[in-house]
N, C-alpha and C. Protein backbone atom coordinates (compact mmCIF):
# COMPACT_ATOMS: atom_id res chain seq x y z
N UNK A 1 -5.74 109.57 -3.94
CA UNK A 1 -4.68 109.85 -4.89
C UNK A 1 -5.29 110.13 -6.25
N UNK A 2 -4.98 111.18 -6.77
CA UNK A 2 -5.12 111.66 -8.40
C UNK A 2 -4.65 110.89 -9.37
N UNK A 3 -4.91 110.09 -10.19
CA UNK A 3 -4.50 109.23 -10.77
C UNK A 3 -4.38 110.42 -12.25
N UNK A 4 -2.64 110.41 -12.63
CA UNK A 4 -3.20 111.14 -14.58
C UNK A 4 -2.60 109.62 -15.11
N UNK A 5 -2.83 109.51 -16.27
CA UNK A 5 -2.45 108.37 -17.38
C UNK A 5 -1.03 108.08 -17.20
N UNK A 6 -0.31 108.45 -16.40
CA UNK A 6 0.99 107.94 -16.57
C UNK A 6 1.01 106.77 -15.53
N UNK A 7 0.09 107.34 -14.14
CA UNK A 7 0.20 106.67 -13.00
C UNK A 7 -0.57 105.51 -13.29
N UNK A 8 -1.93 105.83 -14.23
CA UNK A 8 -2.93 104.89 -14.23
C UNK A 8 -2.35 103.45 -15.01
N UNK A 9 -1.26 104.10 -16.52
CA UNK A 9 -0.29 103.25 -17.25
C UNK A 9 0.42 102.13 -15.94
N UNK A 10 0.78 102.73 -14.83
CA UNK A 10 2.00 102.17 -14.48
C UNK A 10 1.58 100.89 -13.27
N UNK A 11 0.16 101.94 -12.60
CA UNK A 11 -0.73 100.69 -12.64
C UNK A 11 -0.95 99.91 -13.01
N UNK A 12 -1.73 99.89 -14.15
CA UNK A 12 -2.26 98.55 -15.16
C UNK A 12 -0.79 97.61 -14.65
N UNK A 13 0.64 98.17 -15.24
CA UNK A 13 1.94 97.03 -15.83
C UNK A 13 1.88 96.69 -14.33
N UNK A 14 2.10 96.92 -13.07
CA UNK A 14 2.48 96.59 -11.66
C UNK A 14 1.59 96.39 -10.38
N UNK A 15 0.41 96.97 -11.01
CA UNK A 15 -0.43 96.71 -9.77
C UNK A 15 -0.61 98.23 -9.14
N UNK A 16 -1.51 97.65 -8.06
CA UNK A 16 -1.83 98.85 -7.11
C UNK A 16 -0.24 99.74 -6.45
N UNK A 17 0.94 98.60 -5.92
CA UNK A 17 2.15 98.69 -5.00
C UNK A 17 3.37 99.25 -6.41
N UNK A 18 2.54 100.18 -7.59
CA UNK A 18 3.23 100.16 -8.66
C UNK A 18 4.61 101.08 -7.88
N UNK A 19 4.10 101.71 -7.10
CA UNK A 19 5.49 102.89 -6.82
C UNK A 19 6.70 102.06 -5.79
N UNK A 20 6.19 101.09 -5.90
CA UNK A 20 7.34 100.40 -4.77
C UNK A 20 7.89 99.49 -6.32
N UNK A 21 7.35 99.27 -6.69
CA UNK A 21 7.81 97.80 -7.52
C UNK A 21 8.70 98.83 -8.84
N UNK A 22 8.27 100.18 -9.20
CA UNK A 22 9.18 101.20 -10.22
C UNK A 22 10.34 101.34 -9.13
N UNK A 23 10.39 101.63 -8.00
CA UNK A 23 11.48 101.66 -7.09
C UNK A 23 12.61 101.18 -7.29
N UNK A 24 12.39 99.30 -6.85
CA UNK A 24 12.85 98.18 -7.50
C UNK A 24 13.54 97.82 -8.68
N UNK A 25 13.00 98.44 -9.72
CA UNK A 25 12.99 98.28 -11.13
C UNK A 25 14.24 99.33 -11.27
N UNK A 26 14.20 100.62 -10.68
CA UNK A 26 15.09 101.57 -11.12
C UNK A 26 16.45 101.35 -10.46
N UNK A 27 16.22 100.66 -9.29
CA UNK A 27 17.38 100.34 -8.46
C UNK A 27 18.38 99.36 -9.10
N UNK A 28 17.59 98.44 -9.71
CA UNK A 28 18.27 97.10 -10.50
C UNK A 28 18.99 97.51 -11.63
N UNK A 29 18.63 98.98 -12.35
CA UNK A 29 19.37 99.15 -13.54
C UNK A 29 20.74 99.95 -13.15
N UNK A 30 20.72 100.18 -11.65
CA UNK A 30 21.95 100.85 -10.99
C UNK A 30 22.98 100.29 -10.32
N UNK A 31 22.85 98.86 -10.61
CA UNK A 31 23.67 98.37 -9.47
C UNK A 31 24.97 97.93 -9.90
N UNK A 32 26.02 98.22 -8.80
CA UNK A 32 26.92 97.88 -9.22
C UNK A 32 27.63 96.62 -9.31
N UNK A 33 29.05 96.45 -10.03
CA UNK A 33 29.44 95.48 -10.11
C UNK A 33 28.93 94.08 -8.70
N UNK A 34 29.75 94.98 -7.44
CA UNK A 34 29.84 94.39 -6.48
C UNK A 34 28.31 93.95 -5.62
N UNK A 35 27.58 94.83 -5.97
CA UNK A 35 25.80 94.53 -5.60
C UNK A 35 25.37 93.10 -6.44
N UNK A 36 25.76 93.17 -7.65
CA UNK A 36 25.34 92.24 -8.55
C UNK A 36 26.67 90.55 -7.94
N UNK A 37 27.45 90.57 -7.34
CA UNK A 37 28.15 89.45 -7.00
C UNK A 37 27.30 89.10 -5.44
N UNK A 38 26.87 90.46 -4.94
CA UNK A 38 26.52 89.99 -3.43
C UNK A 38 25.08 89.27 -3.65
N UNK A 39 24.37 89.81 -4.60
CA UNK A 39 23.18 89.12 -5.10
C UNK A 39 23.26 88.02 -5.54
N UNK A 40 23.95 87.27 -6.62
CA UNK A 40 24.01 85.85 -7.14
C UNK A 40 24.64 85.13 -6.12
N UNK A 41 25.65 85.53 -4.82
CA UNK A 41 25.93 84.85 -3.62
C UNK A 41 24.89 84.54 -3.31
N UNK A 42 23.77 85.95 -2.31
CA UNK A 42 22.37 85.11 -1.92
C UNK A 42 21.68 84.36 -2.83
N UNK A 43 21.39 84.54 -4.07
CA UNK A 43 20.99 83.53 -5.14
C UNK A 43 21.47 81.91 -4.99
N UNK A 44 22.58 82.09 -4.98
CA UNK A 44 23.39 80.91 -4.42
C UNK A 44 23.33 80.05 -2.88
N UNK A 45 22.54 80.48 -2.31
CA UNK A 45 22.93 80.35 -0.99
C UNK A 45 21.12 80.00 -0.67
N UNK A 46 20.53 80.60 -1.53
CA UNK A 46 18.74 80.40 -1.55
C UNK A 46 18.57 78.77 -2.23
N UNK A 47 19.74 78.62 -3.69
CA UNK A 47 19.70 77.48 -4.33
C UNK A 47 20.06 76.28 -3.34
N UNK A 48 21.37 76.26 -2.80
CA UNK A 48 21.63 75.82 -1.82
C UNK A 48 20.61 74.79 -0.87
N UNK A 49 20.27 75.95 0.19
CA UNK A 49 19.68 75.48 0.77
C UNK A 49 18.05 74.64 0.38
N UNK A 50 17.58 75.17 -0.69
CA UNK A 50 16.79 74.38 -1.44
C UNK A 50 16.62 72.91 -1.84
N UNK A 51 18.37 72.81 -2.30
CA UNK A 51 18.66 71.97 -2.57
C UNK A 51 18.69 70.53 -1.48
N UNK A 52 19.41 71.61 -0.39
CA UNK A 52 19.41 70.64 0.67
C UNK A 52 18.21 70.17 1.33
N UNK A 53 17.12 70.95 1.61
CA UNK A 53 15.88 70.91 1.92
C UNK A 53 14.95 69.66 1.12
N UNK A 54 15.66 69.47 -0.35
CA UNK A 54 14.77 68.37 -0.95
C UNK A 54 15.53 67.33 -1.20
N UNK A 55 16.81 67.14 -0.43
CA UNK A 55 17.11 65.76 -0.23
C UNK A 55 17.01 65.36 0.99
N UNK A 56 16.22 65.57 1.83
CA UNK A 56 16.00 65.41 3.75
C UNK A 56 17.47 66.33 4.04
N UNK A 57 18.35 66.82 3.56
CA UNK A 57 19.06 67.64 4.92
C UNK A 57 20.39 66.99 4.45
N UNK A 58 20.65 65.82 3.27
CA UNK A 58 22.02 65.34 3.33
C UNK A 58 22.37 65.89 1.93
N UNK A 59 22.30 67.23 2.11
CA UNK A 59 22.96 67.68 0.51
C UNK A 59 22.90 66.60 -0.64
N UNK A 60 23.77 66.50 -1.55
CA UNK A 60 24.19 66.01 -2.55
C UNK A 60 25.17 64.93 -2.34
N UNK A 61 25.25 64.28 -1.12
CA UNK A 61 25.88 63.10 -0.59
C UNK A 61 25.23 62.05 -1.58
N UNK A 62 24.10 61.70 -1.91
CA UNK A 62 22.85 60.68 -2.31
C UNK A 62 23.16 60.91 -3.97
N UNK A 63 23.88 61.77 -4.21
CA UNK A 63 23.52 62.23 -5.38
C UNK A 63 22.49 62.64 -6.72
N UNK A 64 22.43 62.62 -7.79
CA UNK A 64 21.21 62.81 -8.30
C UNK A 64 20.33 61.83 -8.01
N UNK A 65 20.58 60.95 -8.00
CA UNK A 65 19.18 59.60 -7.65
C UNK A 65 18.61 59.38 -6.33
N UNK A 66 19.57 60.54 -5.54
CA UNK A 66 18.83 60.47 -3.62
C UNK A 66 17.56 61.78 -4.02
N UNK A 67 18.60 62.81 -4.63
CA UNK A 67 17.80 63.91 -4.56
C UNK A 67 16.42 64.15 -5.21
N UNK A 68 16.71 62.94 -6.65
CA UNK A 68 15.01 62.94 -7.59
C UNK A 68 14.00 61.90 -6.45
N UNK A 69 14.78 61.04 -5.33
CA UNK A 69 14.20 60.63 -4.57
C UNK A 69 13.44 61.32 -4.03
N UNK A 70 14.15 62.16 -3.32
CA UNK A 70 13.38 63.21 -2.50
C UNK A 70 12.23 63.36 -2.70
N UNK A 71 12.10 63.90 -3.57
CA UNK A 71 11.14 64.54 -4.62
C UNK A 71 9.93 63.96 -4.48
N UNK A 72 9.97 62.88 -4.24
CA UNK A 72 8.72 62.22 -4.35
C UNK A 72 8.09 61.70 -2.88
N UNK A 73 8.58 62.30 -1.38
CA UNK A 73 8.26 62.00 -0.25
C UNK A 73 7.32 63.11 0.28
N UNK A 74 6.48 62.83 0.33
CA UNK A 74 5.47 63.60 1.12
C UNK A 74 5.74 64.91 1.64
N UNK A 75 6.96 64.82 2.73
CA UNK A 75 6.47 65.93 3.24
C UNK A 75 7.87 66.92 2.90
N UNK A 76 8.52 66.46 1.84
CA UNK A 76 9.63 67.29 0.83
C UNK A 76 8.37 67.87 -0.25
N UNK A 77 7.32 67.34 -0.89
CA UNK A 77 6.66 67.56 -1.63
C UNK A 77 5.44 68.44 -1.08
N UNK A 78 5.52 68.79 0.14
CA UNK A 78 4.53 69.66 1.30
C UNK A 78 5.44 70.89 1.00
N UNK A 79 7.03 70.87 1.10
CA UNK A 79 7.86 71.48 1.42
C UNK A 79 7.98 72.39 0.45
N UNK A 80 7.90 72.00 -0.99
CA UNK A 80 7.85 72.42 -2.02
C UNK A 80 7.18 73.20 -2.54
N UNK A 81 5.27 72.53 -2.15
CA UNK A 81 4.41 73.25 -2.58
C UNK A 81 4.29 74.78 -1.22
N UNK A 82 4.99 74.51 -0.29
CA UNK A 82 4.84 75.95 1.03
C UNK A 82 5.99 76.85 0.32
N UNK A 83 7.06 76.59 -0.57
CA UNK A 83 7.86 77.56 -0.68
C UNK A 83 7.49 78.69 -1.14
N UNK A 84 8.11 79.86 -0.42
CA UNK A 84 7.69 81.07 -0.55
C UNK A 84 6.96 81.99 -2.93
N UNK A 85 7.59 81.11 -3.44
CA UNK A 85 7.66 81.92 -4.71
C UNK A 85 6.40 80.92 -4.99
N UNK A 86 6.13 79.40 -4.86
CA UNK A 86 5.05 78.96 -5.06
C UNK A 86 3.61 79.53 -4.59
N UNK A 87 4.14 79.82 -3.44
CA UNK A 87 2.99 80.77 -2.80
C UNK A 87 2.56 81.96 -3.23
N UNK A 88 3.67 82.50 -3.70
CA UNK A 88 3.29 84.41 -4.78
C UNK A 88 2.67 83.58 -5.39
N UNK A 89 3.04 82.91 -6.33
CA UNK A 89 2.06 82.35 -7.57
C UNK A 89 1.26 82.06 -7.69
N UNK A 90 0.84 81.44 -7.00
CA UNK A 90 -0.76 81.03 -6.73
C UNK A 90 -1.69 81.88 -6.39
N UNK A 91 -1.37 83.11 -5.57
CA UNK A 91 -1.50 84.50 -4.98
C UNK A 91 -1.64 85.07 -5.88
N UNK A 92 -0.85 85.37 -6.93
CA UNK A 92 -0.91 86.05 -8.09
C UNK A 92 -1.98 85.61 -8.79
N UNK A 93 -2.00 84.45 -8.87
CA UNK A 93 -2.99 83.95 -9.87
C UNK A 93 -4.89 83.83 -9.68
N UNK A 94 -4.27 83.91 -8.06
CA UNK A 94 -5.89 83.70 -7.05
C UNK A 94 -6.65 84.99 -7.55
N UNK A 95 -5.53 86.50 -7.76
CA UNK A 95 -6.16 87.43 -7.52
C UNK A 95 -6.10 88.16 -8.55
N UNK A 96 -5.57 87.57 -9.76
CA UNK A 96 -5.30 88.24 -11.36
C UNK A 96 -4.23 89.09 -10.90
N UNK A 97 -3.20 88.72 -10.64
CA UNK A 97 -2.05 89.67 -10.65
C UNK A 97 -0.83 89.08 -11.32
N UNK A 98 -1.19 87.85 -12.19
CA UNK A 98 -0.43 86.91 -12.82
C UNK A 98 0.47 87.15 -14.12
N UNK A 99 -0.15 88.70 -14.42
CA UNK A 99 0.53 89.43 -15.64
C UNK A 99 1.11 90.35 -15.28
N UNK A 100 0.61 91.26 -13.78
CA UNK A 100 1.73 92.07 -13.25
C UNK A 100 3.11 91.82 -12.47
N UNK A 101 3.23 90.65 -12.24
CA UNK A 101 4.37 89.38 -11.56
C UNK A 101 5.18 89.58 -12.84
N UNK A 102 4.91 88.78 -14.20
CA UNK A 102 5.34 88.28 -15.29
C UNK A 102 6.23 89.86 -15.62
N UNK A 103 5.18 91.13 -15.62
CA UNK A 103 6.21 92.02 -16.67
C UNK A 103 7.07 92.52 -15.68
N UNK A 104 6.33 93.03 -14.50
CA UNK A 104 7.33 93.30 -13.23
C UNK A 104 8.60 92.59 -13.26
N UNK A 105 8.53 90.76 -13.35
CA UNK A 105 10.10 90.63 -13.53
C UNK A 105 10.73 90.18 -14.33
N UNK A 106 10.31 90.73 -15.57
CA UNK A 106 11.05 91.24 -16.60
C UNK A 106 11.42 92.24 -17.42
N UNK A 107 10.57 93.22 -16.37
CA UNK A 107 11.33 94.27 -16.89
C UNK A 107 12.77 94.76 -15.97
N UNK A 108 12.25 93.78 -14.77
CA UNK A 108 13.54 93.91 -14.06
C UNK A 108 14.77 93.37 -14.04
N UNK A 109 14.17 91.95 -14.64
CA UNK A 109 15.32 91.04 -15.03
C UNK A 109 16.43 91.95 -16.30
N UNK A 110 15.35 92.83 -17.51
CA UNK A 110 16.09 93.40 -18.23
C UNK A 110 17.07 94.96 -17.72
N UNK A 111 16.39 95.45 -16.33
CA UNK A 111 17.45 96.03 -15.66
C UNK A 111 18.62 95.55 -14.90
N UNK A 112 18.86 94.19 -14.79
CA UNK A 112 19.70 93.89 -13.91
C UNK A 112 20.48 93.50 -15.30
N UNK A 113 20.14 93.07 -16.09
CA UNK A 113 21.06 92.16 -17.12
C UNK A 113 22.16 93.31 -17.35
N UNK A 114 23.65 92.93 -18.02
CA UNK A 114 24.36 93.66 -18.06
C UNK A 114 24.42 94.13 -19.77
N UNK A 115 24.57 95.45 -20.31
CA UNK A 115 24.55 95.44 -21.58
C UNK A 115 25.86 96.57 -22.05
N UNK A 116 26.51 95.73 -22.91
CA UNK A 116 27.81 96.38 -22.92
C UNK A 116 28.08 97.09 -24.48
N UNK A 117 28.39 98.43 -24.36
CA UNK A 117 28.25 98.48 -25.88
C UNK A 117 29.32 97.72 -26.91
N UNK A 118 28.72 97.48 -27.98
CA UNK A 118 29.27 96.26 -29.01
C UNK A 118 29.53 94.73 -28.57
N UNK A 119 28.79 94.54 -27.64
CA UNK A 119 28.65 93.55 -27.17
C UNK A 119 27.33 92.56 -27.57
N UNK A 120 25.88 93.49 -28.31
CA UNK A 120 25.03 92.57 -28.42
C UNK A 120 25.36 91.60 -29.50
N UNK A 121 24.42 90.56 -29.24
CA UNK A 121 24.49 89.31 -29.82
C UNK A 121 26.06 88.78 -29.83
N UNK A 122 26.79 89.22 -29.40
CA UNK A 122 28.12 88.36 -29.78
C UNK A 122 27.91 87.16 -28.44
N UNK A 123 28.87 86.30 -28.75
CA UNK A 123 29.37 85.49 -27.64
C UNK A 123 29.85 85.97 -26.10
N UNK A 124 30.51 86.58 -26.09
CA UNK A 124 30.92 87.96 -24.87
C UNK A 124 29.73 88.65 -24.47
N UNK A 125 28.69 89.01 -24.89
CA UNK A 125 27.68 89.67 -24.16
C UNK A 125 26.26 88.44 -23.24
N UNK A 126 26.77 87.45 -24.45
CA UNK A 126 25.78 85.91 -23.63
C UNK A 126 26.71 85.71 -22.45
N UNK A 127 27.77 85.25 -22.26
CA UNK A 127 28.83 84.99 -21.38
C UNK A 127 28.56 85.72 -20.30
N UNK A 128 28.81 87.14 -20.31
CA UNK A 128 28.32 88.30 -19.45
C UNK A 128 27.35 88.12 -18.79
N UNK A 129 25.67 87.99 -19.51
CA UNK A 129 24.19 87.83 -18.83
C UNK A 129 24.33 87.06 -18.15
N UNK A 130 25.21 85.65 -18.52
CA UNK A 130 25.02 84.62 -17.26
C UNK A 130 25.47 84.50 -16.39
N UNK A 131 26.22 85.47 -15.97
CA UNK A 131 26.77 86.02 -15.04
C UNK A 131 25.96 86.32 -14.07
N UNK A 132 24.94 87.41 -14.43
CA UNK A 132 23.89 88.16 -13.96
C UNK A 132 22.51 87.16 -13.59
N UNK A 133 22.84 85.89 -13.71
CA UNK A 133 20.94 85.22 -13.44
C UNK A 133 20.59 85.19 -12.18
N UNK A 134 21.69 84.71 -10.87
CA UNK A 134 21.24 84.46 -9.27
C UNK A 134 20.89 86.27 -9.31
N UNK A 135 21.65 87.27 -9.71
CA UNK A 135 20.88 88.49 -9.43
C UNK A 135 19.37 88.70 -9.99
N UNK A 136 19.48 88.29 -11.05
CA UNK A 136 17.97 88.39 -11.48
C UNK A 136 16.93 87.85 -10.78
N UNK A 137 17.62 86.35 -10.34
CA UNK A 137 16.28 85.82 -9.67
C UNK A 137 16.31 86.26 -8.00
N UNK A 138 17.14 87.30 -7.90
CA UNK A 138 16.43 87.65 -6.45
C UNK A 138 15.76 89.04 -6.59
N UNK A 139 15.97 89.90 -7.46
CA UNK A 139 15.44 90.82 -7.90
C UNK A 139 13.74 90.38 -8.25
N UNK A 140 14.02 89.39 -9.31
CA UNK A 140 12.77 88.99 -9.49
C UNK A 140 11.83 88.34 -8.23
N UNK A 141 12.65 88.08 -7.01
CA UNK A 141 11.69 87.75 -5.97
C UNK A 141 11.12 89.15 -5.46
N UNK A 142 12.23 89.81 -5.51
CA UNK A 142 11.74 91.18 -4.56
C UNK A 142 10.73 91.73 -5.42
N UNK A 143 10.57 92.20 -6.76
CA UNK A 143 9.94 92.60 -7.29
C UNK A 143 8.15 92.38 -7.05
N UNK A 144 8.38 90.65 -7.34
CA UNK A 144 7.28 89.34 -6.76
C UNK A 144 6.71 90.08 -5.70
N UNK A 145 7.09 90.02 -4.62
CA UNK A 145 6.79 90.37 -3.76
C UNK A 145 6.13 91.71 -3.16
N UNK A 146 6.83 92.84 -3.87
CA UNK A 146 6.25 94.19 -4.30
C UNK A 146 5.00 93.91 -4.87
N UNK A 147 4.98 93.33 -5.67
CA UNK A 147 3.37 93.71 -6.63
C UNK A 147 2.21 93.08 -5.61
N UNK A 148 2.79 92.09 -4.45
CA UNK A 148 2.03 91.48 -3.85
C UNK A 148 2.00 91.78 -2.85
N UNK A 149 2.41 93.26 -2.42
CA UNK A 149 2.39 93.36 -0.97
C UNK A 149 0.88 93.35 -0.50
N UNK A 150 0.69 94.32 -1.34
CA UNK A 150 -1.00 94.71 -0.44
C UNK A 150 -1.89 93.18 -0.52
N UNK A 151 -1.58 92.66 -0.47
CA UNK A 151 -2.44 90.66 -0.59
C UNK A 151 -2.01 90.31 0.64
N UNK A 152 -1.03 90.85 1.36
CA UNK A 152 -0.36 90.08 2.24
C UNK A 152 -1.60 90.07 3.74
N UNK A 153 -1.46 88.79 4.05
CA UNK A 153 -3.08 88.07 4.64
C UNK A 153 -3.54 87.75 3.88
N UNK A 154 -4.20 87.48 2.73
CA UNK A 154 -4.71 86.88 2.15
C UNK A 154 -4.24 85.29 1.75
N UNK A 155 -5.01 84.15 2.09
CA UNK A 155 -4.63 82.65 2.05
C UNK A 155 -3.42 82.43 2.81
N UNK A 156 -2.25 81.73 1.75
CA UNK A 156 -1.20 81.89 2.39
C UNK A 156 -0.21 83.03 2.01
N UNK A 157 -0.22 83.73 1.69
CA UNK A 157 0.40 84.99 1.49
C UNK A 157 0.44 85.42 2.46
N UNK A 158 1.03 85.31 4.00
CA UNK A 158 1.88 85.85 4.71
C UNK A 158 2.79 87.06 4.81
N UNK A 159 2.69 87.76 5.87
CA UNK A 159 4.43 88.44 6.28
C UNK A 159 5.34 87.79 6.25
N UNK A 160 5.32 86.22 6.65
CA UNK A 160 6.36 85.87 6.67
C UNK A 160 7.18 85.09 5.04
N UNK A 161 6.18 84.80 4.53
CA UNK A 161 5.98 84.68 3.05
C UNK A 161 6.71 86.19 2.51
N UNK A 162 6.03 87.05 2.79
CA UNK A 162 6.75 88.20 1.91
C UNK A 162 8.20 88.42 2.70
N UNK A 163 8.43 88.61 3.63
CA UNK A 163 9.71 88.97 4.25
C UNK A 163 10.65 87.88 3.81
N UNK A 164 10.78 86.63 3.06
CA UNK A 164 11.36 85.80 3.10
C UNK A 164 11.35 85.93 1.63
N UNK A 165 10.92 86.48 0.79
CA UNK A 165 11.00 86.64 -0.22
C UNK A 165 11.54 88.22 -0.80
N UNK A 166 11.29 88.60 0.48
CA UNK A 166 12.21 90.03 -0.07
C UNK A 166 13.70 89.81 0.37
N UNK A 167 14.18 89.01 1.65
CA UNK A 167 15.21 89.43 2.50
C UNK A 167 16.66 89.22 1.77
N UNK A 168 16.95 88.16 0.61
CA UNK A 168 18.02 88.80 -0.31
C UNK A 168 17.66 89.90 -0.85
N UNK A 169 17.14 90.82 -1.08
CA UNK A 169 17.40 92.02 -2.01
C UNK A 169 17.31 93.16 -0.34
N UNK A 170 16.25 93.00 -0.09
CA UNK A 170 16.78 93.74 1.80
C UNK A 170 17.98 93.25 1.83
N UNK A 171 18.83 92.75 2.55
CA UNK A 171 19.81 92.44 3.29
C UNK A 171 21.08 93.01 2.14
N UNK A 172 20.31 92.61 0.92
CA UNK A 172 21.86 93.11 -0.03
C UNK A 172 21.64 94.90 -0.27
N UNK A 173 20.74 94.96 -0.94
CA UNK A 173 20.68 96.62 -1.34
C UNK A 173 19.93 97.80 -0.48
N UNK A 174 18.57 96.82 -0.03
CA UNK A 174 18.45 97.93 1.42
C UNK A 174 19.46 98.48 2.64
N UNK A 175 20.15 97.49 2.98
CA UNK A 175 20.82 97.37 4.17
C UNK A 175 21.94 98.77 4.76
């Protein structure tokens, strides 16, 4: 591949997988209302089960003092350190890709955010963004995951690691 300065630019910000992860990025500033509710659902539904995962399996029955329990049992704390975004990270970081993660998802986070005209800085446009965060943070997985494809085998950076970190933004906007 011919690299001119635009490609080589877009490199440096994303990595080698830059044309998958601009993909990503352009898709997020398009989405619609209803993409952006089906996203903070899976957002919701990733939190969820998280949640449940680090109190042994009994939700929020235990309440906050079962669940900071959790926290501190072995193999919830195994559980924690195997989750898929802990694993980019470390990945990222194993292989200096720890600054292309960072702008990758934020520049995506700033495509998903919603921006309404005469809306900045008021109260109504904060109200709005927070609307938009379970989308961001699955965007920001998929993104994650883009910059890290070509790693995949490497340590624990898995297929199944990446497929599990893409499959809200697959299942919602690929599909």
């Amino acid at each position: 591949m011919t690299h001119t300065p635009e490609t080589l630019h877009l490199e440096y910000l994303y990595g080698p997988q830059w044309h998958q992860a601009v993909r990503i990025i352009e898709r997020s500033g398009q989405l619609t209302a209803e993409e952006r509710e089906k996203l903070n659902a899976a957002s919701k539904k990733l939190i969820q089960d998280k949640v449940s995962a680090l109190s042994n399996g009994s939700g929020l029955e235990g309440g906050l003092s079962g669940l900071l329990a959790g926290l501190g049992m072995g193999a919830n704390a195994q559980s924690v350190a195997a989750h898929p975004l802990n694993i980019a990270t470390a990945t990222a970081k194993a292989f200096g890709r720890s600054r292309n993660v960072q702008l990758a998802g934020m520049i995506a986070g700033q495509a998903v955010s919603p921006t309404s005209v005469g809306t900045t800085g008021d109260l109504s446009g904060l109200l709005e963004s927070f609307g938009s965060i379970g989308a961001v943070a699955v965007v920001g997985q998929a993104v994650t995951a883009t910059v890290l494809s070509d790693l995949i085998g490497q340590g624990e950076f898995t297929q199944a690691v990446y497929d599990e970190l893409m499959e809200p933004w697959s299942s919602t906007i690929d599909a």
